[in-house]
Protein backbone atom coordinates (compact mmCIF):
# COMPACT_ATOMS: atom_id res chain seq x y z
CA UNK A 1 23.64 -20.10 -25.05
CA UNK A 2 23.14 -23.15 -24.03
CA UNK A 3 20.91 -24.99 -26.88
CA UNK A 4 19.06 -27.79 -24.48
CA UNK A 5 15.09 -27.29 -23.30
CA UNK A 6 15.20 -25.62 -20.05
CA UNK A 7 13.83 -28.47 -18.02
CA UNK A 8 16.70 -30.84 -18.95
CA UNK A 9 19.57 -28.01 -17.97
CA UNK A 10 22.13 -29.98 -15.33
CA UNK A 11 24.75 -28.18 -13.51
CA UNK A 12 27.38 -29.75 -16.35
CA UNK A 13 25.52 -28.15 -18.88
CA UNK A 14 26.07 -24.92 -17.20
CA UNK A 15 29.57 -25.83 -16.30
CA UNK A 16 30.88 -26.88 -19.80
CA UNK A 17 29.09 -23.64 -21.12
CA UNK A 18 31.22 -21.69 -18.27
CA UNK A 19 34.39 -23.01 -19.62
CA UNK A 20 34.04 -21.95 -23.18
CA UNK A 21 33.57 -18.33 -22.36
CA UNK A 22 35.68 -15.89 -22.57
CA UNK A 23 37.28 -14.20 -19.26
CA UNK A 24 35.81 -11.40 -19.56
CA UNK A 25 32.39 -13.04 -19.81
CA UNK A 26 33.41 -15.23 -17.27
CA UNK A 27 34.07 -12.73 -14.41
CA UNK A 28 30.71 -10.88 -15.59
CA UNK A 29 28.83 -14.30 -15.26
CA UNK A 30 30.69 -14.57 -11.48
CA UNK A 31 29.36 -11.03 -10.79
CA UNK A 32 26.47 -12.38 -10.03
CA UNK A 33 24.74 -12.79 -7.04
CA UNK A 34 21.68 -13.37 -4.59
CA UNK A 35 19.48 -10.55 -3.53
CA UNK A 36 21.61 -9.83 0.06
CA UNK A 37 25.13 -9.67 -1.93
CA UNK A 38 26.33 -13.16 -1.38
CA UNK A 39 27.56 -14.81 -3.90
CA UNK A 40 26.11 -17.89 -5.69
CA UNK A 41 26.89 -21.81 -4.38
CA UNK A 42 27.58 -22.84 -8.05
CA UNK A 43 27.20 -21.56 -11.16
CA UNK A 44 24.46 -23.56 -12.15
CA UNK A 45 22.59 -21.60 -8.66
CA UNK A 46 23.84 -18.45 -10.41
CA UNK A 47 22.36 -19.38 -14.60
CA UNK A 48 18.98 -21.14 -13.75
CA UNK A 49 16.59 -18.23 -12.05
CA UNK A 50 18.91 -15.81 -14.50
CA UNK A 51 18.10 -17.53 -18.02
CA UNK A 52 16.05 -16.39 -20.63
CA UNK A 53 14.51 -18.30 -23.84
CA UNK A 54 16.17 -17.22 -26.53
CA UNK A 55 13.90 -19.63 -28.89
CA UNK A 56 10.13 -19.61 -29.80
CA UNK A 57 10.32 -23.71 -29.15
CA UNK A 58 12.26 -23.40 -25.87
CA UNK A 59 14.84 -25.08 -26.80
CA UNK A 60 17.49 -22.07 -26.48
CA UNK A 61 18.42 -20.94 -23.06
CA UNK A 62 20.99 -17.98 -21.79
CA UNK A 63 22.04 -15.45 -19.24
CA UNK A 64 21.89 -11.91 -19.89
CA UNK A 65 23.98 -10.20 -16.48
CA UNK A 66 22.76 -6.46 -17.38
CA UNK A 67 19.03 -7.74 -18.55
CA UNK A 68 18.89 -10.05 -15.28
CA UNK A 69 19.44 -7.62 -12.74
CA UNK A 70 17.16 -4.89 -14.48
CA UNK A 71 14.37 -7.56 -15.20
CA UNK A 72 13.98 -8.24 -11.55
CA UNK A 73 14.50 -8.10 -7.88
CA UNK A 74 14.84 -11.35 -5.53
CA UNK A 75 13.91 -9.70 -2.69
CA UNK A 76 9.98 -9.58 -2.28
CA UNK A 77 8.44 -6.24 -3.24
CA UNK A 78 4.83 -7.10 -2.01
């Protein structure tokens, strides 16, 4: 979690957060990618259209992999 409103995240936010994980959360977090199987430019690329609001006041943001990927597709549907 990274405990910072959402419109103030910056790619060291995401990247300190990163480095306190464990591996195994780690390579989960890496498993991620965009909607034609390439992977992410950066981690922070990878977290931001990913995060959720853990918080009522927004201040509360994190990544769940398994939620993410069920929650949505990036490909256009329409």
């Amino acid at each position: 979690v990274i405990w910072i409103p959402d419109f103030t995240i910056c790619a060291h936010d995401v990247e300190t957060t990163f480095a306190s994980l464990t591996t195994a959360k780690r390579l989960q977090f890496l498993s991620m990618g965009l909607s034609d199987s390439r992977p992410y430019i950066s981690r922070f690329d990878a977290f931001m259209p990913n995060k959720f609001r853990v918080t009522k006041s927004g201040d509360g943001q994190s990544m769940y992999v398994l939620y993410s990927r069920s929650n949505h597709s990036c490909d256009p549907n329409a």
